[in-house]
Protein backbone atom coordinates (compact mmCIF):
# COMPACT_ATOMS: atom_id res chain seq x y z
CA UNK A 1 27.58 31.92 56.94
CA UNK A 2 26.26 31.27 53.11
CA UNK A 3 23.17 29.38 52.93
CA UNK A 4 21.88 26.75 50.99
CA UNK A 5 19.58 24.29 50.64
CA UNK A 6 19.70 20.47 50.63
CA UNK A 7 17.59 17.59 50.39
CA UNK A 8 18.83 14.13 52.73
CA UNK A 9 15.64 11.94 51.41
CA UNK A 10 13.54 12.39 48.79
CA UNK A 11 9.82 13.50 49.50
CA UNK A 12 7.31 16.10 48.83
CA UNK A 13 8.92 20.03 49.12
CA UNK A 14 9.27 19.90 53.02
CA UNK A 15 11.90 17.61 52.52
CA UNK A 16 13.96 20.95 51.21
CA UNK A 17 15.93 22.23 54.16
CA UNK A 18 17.90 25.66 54.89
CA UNK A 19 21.26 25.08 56.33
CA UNK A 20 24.38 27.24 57.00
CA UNK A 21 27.41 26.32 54.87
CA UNK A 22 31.28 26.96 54.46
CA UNK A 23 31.97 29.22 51.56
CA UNK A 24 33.57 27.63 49.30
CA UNK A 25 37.19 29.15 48.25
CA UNK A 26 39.85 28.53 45.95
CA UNK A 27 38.71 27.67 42.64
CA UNK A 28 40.50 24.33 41.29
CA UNK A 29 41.65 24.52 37.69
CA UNK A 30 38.67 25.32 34.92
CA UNK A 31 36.75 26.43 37.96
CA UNK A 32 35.00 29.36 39.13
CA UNK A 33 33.49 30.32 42.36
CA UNK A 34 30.17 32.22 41.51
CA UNK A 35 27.99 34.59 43.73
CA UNK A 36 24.69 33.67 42.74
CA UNK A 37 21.83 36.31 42.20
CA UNK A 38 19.26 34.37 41.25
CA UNK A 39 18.46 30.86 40.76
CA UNK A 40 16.50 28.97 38.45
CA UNK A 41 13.47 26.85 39.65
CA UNK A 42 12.51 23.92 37.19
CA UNK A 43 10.86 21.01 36.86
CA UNK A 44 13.70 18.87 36.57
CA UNK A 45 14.66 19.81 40.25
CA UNK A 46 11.44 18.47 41.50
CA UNK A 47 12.25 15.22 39.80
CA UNK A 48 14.98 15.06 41.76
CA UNK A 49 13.62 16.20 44.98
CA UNK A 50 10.98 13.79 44.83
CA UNK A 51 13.13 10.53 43.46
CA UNK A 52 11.83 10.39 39.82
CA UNK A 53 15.23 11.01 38.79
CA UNK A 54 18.22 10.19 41.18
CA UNK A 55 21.64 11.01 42.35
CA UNK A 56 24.45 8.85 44.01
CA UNK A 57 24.31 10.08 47.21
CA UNK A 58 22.35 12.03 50.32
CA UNK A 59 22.40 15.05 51.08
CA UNK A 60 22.74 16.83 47.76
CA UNK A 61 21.45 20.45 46.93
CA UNK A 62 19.12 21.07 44.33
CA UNK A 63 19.31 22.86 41.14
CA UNK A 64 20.77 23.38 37.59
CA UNK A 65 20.47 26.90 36.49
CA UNK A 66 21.75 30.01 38.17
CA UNK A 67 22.88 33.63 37.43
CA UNK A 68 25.81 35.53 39.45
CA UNK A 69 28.76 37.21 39.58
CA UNK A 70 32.27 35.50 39.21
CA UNK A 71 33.96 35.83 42.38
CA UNK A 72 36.99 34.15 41.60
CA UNK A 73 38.65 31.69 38.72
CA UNK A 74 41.06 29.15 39.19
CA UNK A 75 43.78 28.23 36.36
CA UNK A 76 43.70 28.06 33.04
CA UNK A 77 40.01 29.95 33.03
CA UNK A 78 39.88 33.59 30.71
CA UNK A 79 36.65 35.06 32.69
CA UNK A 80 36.87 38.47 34.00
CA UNK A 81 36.04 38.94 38.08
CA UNK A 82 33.18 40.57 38.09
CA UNK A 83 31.77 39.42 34.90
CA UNK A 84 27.69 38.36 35.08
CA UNK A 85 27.26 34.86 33.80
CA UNK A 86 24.34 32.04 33.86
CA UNK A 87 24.41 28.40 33.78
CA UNK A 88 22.48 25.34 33.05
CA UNK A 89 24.02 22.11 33.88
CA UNK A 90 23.04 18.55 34.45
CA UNK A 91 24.99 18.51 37.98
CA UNK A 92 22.48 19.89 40.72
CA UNK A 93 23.60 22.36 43.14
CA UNK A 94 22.48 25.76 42.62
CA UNK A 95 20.49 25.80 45.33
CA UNK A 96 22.78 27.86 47.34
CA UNK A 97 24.94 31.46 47.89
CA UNK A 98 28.04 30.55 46.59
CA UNK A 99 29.04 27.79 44.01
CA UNK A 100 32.17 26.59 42.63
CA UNK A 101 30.93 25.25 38.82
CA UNK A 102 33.23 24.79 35.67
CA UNK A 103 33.99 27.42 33.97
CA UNK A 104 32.46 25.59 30.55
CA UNK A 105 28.82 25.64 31.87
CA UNK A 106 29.06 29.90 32.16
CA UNK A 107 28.04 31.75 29.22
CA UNK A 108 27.86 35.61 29.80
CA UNK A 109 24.95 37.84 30.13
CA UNK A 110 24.22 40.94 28.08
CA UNK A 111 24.43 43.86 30.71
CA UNK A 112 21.14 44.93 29.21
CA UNK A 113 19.37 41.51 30.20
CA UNK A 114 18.53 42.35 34.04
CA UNK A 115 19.62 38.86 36.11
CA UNK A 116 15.91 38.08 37.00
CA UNK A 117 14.63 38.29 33.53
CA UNK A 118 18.07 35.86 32.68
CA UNK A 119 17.26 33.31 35.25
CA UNK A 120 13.69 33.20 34.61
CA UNK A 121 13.97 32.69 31.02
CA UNK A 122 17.16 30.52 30.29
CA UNK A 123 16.89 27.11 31.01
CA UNK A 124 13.16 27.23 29.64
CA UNK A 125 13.99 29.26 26.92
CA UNK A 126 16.62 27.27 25.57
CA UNK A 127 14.24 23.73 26.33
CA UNK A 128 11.58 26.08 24.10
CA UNK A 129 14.43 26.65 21.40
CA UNK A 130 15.67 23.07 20.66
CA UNK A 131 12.24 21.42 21.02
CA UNK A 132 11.15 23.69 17.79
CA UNK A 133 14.36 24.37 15.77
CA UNK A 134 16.37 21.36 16.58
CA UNK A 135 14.00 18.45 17.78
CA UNK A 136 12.07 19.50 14.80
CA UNK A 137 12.78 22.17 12.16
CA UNK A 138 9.49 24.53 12.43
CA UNK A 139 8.53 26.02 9.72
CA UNK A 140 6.13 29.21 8.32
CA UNK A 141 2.51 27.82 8.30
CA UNK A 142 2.80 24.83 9.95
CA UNK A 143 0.32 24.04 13.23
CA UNK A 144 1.47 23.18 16.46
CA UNK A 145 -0.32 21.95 19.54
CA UNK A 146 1.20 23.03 22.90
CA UNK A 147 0.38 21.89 26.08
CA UNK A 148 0.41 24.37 29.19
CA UNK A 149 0.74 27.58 27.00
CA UNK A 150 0.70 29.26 29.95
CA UNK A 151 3.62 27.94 31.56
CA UNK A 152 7.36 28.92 31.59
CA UNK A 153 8.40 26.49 28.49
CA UNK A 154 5.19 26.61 27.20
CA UNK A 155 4.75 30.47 27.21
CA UNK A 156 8.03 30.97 25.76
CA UNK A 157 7.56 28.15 22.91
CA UNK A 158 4.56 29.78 21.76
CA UNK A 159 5.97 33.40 21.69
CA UNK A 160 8.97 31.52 19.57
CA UNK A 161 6.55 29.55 17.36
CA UNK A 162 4.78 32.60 16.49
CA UNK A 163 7.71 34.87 15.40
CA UNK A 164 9.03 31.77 12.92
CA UNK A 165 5.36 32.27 11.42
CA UNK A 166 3.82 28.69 13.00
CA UNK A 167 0.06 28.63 13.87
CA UNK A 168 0.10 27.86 18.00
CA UNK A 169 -2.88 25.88 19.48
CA UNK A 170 -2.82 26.40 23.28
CA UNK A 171 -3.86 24.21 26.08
CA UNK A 172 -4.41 25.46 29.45
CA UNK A 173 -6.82 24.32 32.89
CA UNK A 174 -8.47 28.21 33.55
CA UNK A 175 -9.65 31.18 32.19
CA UNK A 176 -6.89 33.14 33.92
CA UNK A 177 -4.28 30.79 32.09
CA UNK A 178 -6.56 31.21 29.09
CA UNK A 179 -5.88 35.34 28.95
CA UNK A 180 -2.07 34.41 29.41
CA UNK A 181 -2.12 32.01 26.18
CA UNK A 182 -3.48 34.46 24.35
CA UNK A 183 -1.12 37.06 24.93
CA UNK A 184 1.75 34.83 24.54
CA UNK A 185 0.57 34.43 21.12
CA UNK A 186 -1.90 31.23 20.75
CA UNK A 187 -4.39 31.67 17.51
CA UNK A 188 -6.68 29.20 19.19
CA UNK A 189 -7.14 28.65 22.73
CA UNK A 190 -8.77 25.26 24.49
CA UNK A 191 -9.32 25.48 28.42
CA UNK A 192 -8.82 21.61 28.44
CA UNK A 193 -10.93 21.09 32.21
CA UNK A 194 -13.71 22.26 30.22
CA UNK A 195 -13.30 21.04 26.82
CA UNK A 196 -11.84 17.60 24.70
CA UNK A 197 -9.06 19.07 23.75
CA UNK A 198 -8.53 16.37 21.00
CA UNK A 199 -12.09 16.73 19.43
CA UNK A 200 -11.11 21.14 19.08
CA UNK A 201 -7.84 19.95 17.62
CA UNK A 202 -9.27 18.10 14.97
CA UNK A 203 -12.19 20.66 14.78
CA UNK A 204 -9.74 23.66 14.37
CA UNK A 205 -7.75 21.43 12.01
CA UNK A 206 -10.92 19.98 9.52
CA UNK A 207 -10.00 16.27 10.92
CA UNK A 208 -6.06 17.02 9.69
CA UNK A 209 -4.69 17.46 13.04
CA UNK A 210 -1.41 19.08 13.83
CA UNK A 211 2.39 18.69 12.46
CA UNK A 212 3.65 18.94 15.96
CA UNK A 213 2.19 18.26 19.94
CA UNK A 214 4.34 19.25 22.85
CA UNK A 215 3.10 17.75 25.41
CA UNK A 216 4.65 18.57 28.54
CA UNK A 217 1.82 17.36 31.29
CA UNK A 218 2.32 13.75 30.90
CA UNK A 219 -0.32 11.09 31.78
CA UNK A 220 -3.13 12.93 31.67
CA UNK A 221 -2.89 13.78 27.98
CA UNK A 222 -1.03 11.57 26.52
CA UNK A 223 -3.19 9.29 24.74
CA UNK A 224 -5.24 12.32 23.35
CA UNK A 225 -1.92 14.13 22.04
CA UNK A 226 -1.32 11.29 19.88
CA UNK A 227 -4.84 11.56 18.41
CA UNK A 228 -4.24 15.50 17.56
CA UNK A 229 -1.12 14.71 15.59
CA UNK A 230 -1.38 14.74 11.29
CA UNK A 231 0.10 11.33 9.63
CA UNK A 232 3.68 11.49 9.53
CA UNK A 233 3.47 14.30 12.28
CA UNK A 234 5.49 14.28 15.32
CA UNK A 235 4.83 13.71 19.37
CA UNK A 236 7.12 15.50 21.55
CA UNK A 237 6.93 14.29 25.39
CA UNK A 238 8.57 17.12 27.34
CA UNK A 239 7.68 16.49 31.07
CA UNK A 240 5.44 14.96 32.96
CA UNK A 241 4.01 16.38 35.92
CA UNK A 242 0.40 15.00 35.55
CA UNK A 243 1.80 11.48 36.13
CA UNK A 244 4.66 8.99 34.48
CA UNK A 245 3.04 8.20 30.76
CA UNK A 246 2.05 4.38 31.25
CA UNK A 247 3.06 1.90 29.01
CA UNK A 248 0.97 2.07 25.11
CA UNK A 249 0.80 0.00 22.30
CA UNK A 250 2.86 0.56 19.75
CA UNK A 251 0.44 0.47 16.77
CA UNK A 252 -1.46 3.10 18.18
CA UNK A 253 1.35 5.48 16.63
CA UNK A 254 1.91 3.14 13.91
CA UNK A 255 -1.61 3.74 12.42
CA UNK A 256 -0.75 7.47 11.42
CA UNK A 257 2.78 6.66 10.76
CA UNK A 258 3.59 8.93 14.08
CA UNK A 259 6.95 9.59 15.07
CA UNK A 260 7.25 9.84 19.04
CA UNK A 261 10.61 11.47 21.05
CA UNK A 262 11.33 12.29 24.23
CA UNK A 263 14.50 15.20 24.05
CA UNK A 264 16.30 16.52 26.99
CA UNK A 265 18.00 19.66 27.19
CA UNK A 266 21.20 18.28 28.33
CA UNK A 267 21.94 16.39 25.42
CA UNK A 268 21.18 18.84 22.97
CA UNK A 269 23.49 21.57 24.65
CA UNK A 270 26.04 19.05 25.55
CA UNK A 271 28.54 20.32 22.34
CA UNK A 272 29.82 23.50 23.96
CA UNK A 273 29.43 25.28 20.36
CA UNK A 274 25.80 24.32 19.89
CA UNK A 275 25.20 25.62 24.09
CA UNK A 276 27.12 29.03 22.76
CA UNK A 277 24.95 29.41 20.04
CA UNK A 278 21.84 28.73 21.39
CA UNK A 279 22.47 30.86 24.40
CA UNK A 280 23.35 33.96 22.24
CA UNK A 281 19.82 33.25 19.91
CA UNK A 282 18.13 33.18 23.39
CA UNK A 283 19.79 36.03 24.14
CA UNK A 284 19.09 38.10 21.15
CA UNK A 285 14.99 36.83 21.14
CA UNK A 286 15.06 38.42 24.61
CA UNK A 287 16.53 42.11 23.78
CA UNK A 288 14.58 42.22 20.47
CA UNK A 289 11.34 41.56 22.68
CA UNK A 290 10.96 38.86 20.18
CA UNK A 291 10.24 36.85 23.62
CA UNK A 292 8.84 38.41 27.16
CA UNK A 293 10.05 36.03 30.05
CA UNK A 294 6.96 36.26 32.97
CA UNK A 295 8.17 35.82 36.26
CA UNK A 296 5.35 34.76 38.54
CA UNK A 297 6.82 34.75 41.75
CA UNK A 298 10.71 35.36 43.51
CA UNK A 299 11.15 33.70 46.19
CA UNK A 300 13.76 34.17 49.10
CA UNK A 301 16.18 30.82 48.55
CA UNK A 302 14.95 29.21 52.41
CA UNK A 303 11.48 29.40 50.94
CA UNK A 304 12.62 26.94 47.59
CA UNK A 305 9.97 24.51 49.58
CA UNK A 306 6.85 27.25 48.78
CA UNK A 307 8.46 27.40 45.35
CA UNK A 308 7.90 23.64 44.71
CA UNK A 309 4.32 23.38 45.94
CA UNK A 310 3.28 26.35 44.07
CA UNK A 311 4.75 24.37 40.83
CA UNK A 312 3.47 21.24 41.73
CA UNK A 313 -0.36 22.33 42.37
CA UNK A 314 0.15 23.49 38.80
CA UNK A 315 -1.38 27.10 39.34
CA UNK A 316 1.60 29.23 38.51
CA UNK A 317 1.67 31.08 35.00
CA UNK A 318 5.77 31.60 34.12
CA UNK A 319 8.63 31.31 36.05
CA UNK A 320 9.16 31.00 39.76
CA UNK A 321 13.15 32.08 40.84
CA UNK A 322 15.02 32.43 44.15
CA UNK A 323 16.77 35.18 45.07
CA UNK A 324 19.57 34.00 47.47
């Protein structure tokens, strides 16, 4: 029978559990039943493993981005059997063999784009792509800061940010990360365990700071972001694995005149046309080379659990995927 896993209370990974389901069958209208190949692992899906974010009910299985084959379509869908599609959703799930998903979540994948490479890089590389273009509107010459430029947003941000002709500061906690920054693309480095990250902002900078900070770690660096960021700059939060960001005063973002968002994906690919068009630029960045997903581990899909914990400890440099 087709595996999957599920979570019945949240917890730390060993709360993820491998059971045998019934494939599913007979596609309901707008549907498609989809073979997965490989799955996505993000950082949204320990959110909800853990309880930071929640869903109605117990047992669910986790997940919003997978790649597969289209086993079947139910009425009123136009995709081929056969075809190679990926997804990213805000409805878990993917977490498993076989998945029946609506057809208006599946955008196709260039045969030349093998499914690893897709899965690895689409969720994060389409987070990367709003957070610059849309969030803000990057432009030629203009500094950035990015937190965990070794990671699988980060990385692929920074490798974006350089090819629109930004300057890229880089954080990262080792020397190992350090040599990944760097050939993502950084122009400065700052190994962040081992140096004030805010005082080598404002160094690199002459005391201007930056026009942008993506700050994906969370407590640990928020207070410091907002000191790297140029009057009338911006403050993107983007995750928070380092902690929830605790309440701040106000003025301390009034005093530059700082403007402070938190985006999520979901709403900024929640007009179909804007998903479609974002997908194909992601698409495009990847055969052109303009980005290089880095996978840094596949899992098997009963070992999501090992998948998590690597995440969590915060050692991994790119993406982690299971292959059902």
């Amino acid at each position: 029978m087709p595996k999957a896993m599920i979570v019945q209370e949240t917890g730390g990974p060993e709360v993820l559990k491998a059971v045998n389901i019934k494939k599913p069958t007979d596609p309901k209208p707008g549907q498609v039943l989809l073979k997965h190949t490989a799955i996505g692992v993000n950082y949204l899906d320990i959110y909800y493993r853990n309880g930071i974010y929640t869903v109605p009910k117990y047992p669910m299985i986790p997940g919003m981005e997978g790649c597969g084959i289209v086993e079947a379509v139910g009425k009123g869908v136009n995709i081929p059997i056969g075809k190679k599609v990926i997804y990213a959703t805000a409805q878990t799930g993917s977490y498993c063999e076989y998945r029946l998903i609506n057809a208006n979540h599946l955008v196709g994948v260039p045969e030349s784009i093998p499914d690893d490479i897709a899965v690895a890089a689409f969720t994060k590389a389409l987070t990367a792509h709003y957070m610059l273009f849309r969030a803000y509107s990057l432009r030629r010459g203009q500094t950035i800061l990015v937190h965990a430029a070794a990671g699988g947003v980060g990385g692929l941000m920074t490798q974006m940010a350089k090819y629109a002709g930004a300057i890229v500061i880089g954080t990262v906690s080792s020397q190992e990360k350090a040599k990944a920054a760097r050939q993502n693309g950084c122009d400065h480095v700052i190994i962040y365990t081992e140096q004030d990250f805010s005082q080598e902002v404002m160094r690199i900078t002459d005391n201007v700071g930056v026009h942008v900070v993506y700050d994906g770690v969370g407590k640990d660096t928020f207070k410091k972001s907002i000191a790297c960021v140029m009057e009338r700059g911006l403050l993107v939060t983007t995750g928070q694995p380092s902690g929830s960001i605790p309440p701040f005063n106000i003025l301390s973002i009034a005093q530059k005149s700082i403007y402070l968002t938190r985006p999520t994906l979901m709403i900024y690919t929640k007009d179909p046309r804007e998903y479609m068009l974002s997908a194909i630029e992601v698409f495009t960045m990847i055969d052109k080379k303009v980005i290089k997903p880095k996978i840094f581990a596949k899992y098997p899909l009963e070992k999501a659990a090992e998948a998590h914990a690597a995440i969590e400890s915060r050692k991994t440099i790119g993406s982690s995927i299971l292959i059902p």
